[in-house]
C-alpha atoms as a PDB file:
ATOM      1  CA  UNK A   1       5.610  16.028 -21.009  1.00  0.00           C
ATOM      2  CA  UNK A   2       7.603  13.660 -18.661  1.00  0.00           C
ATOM      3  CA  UNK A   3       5.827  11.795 -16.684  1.00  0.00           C
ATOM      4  CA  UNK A   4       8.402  10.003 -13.856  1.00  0.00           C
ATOM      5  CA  UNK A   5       6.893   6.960 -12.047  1.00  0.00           C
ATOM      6  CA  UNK A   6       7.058   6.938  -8.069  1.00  0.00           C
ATOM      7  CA  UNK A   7       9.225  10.107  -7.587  1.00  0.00           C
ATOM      8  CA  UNK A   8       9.576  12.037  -3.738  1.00  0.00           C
ATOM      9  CA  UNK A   9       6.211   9.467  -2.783  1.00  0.00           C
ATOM     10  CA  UNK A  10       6.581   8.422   0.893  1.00  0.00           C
ATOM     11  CA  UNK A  11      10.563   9.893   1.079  1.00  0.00           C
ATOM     12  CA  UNK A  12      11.547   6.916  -1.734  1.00  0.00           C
ATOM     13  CA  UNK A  13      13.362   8.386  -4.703  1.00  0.00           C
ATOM     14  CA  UNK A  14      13.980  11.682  -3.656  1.00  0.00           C
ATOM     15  CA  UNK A  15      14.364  14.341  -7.000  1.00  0.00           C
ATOM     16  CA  UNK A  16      14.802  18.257  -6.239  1.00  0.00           C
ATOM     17  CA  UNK A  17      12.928  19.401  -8.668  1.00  0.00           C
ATOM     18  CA  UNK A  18      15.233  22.264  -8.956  1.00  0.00           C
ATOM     19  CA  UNK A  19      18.118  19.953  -9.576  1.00  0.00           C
ATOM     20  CA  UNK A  20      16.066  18.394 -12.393  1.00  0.00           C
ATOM     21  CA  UNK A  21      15.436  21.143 -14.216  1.00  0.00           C
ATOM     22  CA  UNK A  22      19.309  22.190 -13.677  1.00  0.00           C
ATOM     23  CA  UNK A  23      19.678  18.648 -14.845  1.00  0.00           C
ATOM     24  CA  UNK A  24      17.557  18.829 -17.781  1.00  0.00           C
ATOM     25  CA  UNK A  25      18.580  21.693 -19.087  1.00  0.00           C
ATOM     26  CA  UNK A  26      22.411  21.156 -18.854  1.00  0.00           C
ATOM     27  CA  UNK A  27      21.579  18.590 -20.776  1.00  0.00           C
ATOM     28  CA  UNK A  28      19.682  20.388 -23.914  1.00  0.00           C
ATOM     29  CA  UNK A  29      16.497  19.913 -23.270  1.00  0.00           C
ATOM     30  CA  UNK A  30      14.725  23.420 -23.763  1.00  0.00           C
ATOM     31  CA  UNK A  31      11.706  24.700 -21.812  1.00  0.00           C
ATOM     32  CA  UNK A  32      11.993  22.395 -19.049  1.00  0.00           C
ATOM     33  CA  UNK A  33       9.183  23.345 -16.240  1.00  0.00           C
ATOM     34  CA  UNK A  34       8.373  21.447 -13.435  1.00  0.00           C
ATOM     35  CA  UNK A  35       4.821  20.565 -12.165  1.00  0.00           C
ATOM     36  CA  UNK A  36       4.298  19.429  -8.217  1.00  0.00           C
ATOM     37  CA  UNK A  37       6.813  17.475  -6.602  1.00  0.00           C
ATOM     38  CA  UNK A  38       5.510  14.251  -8.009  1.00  0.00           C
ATOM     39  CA  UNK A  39       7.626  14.186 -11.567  1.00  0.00           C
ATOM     40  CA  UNK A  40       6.024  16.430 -14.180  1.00  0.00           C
ATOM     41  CA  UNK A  41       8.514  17.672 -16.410  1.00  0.00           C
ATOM     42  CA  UNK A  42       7.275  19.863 -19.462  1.00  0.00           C
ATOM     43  CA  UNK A  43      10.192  19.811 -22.040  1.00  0.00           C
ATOM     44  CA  UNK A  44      10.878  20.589 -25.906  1.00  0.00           C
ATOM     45  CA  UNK A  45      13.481  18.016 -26.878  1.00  0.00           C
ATOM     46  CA  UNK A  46      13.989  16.433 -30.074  1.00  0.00           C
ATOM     47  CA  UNK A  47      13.501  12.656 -30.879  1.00  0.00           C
ATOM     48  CA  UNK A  48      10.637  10.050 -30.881  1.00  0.00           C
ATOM     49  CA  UNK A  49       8.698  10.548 -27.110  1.00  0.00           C
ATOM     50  CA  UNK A  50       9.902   6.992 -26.451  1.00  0.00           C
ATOM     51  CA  UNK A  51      13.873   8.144 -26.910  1.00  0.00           C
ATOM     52  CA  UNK A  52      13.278  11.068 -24.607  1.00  0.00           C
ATOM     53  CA  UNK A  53      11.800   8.907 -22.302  1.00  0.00           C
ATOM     54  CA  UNK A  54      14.959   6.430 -22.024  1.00  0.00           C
ATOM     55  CA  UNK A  55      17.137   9.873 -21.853  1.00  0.00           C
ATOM     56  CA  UNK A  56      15.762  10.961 -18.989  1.00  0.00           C
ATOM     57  CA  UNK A  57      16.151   7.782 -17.284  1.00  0.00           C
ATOM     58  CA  UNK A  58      19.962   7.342 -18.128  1.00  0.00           C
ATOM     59  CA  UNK A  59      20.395  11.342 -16.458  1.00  0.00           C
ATOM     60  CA  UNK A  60      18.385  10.607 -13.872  1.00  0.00           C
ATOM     61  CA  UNK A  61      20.442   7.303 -13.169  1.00  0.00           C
ATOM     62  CA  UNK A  62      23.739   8.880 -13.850  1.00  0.00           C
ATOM     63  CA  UNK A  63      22.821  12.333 -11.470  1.00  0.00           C
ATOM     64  CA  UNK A  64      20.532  10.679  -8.806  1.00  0.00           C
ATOM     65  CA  UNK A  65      21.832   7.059  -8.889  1.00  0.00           C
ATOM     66  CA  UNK A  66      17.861   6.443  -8.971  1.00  0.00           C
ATOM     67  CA  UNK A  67      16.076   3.919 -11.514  1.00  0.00           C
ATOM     68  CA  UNK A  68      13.048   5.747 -12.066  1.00  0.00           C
ATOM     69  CA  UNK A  69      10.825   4.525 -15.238  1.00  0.00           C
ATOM     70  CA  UNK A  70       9.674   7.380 -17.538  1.00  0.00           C
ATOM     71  CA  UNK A  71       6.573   7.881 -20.342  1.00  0.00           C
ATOM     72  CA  UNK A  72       6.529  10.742 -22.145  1.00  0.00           C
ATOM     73  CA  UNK A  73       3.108  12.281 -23.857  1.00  0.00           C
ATOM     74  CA  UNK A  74       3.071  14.629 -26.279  1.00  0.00           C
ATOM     75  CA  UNK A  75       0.709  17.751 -26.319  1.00  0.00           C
ATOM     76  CA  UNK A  76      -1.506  16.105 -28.782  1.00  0.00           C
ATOM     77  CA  UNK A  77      -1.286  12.901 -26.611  1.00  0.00           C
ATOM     78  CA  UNK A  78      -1.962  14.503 -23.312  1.00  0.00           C
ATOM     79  CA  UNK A  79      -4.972  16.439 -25.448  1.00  0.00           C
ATOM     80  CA  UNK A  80      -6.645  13.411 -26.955  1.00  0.00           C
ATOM     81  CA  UNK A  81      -6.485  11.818 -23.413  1.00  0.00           C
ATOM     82  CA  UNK A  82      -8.514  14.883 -22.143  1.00  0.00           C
ATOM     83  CA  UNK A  83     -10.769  14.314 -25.030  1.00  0.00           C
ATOM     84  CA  UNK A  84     -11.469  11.114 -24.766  1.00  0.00           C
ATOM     85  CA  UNK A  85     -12.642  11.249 -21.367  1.00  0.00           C
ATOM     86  CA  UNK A  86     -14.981   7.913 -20.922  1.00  0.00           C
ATOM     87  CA  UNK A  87     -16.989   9.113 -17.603  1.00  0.00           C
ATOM     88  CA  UNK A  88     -17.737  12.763 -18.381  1.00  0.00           C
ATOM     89  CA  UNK A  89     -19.745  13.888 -15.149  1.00  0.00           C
ATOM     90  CA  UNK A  90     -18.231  10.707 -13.150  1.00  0.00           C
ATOM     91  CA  UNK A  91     -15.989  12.556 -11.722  1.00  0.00           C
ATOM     92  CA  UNK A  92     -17.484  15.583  -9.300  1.00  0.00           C
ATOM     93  CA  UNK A  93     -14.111  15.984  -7.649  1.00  0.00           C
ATOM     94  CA  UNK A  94     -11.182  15.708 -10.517  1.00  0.00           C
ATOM     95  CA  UNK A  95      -8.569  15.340  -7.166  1.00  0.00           C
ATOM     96  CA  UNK A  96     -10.575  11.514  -7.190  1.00  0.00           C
ATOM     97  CA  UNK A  97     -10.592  10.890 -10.951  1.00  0.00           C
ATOM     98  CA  UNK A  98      -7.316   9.817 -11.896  1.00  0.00           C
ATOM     99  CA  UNK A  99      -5.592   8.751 -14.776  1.00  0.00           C
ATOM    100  CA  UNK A 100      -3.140   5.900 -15.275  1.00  0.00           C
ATOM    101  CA  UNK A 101      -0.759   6.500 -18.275  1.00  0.00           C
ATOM    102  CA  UNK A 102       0.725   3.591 -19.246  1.00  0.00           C
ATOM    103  CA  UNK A 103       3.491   2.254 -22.027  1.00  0.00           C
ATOM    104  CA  UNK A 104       1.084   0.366 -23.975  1.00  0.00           C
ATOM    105  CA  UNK A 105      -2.468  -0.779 -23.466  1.00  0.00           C
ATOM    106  CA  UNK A 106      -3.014  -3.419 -20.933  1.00  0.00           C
ATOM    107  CA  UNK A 107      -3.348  -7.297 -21.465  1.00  0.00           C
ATOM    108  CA  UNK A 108      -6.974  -7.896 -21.433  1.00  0.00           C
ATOM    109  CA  UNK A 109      -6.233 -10.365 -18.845  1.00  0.00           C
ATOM    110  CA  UNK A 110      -5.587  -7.151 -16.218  1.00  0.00           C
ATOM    111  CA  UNK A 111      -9.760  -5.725 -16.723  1.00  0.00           C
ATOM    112  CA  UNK A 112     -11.300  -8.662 -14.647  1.00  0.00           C
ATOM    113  CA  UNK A 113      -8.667  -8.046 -12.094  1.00  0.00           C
ATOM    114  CA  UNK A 114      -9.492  -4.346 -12.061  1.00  0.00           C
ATOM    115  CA  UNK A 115     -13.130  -4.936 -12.210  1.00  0.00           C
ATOM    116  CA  UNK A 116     -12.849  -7.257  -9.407  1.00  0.00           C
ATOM    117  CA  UNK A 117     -10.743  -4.707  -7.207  1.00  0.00           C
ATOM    118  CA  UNK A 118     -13.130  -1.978  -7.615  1.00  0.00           C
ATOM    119  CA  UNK A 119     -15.881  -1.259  -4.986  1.00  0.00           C
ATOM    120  CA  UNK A 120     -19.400  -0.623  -5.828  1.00  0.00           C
ATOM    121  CA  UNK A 121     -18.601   3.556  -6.454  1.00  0.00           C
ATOM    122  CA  UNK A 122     -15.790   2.908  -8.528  1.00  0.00           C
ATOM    123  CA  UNK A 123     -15.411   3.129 -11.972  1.00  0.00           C
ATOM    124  CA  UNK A 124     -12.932   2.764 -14.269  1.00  0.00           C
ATOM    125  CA  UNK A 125     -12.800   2.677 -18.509  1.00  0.00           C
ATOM    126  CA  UNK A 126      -9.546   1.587 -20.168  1.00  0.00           C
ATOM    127  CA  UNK A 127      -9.371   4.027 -23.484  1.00  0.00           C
ATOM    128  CA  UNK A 128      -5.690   2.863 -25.233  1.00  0.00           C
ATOM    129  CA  UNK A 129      -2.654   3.857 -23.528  1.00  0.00           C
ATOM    130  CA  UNK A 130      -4.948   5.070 -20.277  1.00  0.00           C
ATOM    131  CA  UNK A 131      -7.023   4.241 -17.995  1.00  0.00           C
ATOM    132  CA  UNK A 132      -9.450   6.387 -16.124  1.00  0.00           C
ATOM    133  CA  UNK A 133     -10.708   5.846 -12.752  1.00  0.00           C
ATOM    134  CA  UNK A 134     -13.094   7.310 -10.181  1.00  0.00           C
ATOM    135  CA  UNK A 135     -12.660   6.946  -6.554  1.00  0.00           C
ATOM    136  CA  UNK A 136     -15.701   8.401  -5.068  1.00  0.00           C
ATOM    137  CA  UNK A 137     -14.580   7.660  -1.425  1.00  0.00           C
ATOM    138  CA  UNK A 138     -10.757   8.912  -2.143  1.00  0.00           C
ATOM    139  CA  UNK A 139      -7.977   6.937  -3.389  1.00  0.00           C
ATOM    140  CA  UNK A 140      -6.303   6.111   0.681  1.00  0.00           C
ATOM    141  CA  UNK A 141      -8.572   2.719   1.073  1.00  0.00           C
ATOM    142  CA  UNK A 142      -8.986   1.781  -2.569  1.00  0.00           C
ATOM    143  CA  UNK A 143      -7.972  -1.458  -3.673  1.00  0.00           C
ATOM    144  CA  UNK A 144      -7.925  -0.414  -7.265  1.00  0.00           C
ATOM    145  CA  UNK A 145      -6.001   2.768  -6.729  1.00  0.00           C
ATOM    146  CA  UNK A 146      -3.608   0.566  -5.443  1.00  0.00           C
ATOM    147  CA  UNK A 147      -3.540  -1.934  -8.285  1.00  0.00           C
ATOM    148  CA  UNK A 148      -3.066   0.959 -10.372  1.00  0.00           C
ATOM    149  CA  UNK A 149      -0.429   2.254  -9.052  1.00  0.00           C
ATOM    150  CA  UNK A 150       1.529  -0.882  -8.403  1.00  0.00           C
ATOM    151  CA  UNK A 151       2.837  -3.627 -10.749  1.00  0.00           C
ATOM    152  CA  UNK A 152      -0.046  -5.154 -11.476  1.00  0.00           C
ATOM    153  CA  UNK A 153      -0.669  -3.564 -14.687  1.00  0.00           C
ATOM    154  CA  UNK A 154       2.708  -5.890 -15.581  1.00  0.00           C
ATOM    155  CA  UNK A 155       3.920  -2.629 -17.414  1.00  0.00           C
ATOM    156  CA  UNK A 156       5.474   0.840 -16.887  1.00  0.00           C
ATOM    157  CA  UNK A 157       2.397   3.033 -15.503  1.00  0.00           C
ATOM    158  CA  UNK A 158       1.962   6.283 -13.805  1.00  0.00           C
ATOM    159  CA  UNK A 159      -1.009   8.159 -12.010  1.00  0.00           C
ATOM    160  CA  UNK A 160      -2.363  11.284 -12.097  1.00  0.00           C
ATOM    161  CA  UNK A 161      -4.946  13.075 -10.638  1.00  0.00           C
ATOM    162  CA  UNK A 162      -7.491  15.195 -13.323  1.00  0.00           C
ATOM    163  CA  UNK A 163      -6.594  18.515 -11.943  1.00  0.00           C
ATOM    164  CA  UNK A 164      -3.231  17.173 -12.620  1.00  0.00           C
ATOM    165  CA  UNK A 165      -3.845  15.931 -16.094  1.00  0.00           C
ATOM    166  CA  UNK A 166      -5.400  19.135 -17.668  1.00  0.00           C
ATOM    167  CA  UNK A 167      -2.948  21.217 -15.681  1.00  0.00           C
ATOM    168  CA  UNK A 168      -0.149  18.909 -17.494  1.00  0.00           C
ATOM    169  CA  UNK A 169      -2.214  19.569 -20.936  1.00  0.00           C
ATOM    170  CA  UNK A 170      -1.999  23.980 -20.373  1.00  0.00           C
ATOM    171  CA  UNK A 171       1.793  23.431 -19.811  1.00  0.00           C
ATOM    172  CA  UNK A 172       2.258  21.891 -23.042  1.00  0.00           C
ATOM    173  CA  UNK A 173       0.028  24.167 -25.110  1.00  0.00           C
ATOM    174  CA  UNK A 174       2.578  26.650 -25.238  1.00  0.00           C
END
């Protein structure tokens, strides 16, 4: 699964998703499906997820003249993430439990930051390559929604929603 950062959010870097898949698949990448207009792209392509990653950049760049940041996950990735779910229950509306998929864990520096962003409701667990958050009162006036989905982590990160997430998982499965 492809997972483009900050794609057709607020009218800034505008992808079709049509075109993508067009894209995609003139390329060679085989099974390409598209999820939401936010950049979910299930594929089958050959190569270490980090190399597929960079590819779709470069066609993306060369097609869209956009510089979009990928991370691809793997079914087994996406699966363990589901798995390893640190706030089981947490989360009684999965459209305010979100996951942050990131290119490597964060510095441990970033937690107190996070911690100190959150509001008394929130709750967040960094597990690896994720980290999970619950925004009880939505994710419009959260401060660490927004550090999440900004630069802060100091690395290339991307948000989704749980409904997302396990829909993301079912499209890989196949």
């Amino acid at each position: 699964m492809i997972l483009l950062r900050g794609v057709n959010v607020g009218g800034n870097n505008v992808i079709p998703m049509g075109e993508l898949r067009a894209l995609l698949t003139g390329a060679g990448f085989g099974g390409v499906e598209t999820y939401l207009q936010s950049g979910n792209v299930a594929v089958s392509a050959p190569g270490a997820p980090e190399a597929v990653a960079r590819r779709c950049e470069a066609l993306i760049a060369a097609h869209f003249g956009l510089d979009i940041r990928s991370l691809v996950r793997t079914h087994a990735e996406l699966e363990a993430a589901v798995r390893a779910d640190p706030l089981p229950g947490a989360a009684d509306d999965p459209r305010r439990y979100q996951v942050t998929f990131m290119e490597s864990p964060p510095d441990s520096e970033i937690i107190p930051v996070l911690s100190t962003a959150a509001t008394a409701g929130e709750r967040f667990a960094v597990v690896g390559r994720e980290i999970y958050a619950w925004h009880p009162e939505g994710i419009a006036g959260s401060r660490l929604a927004t550090l999440l989905a900004g630069r802060t982590l100091k690395l290339t990160a991307t948000t989704r929603n749980w409904t997302t997430v396990t829909t993301l998982l079912s499209m890989t499965a196949g």
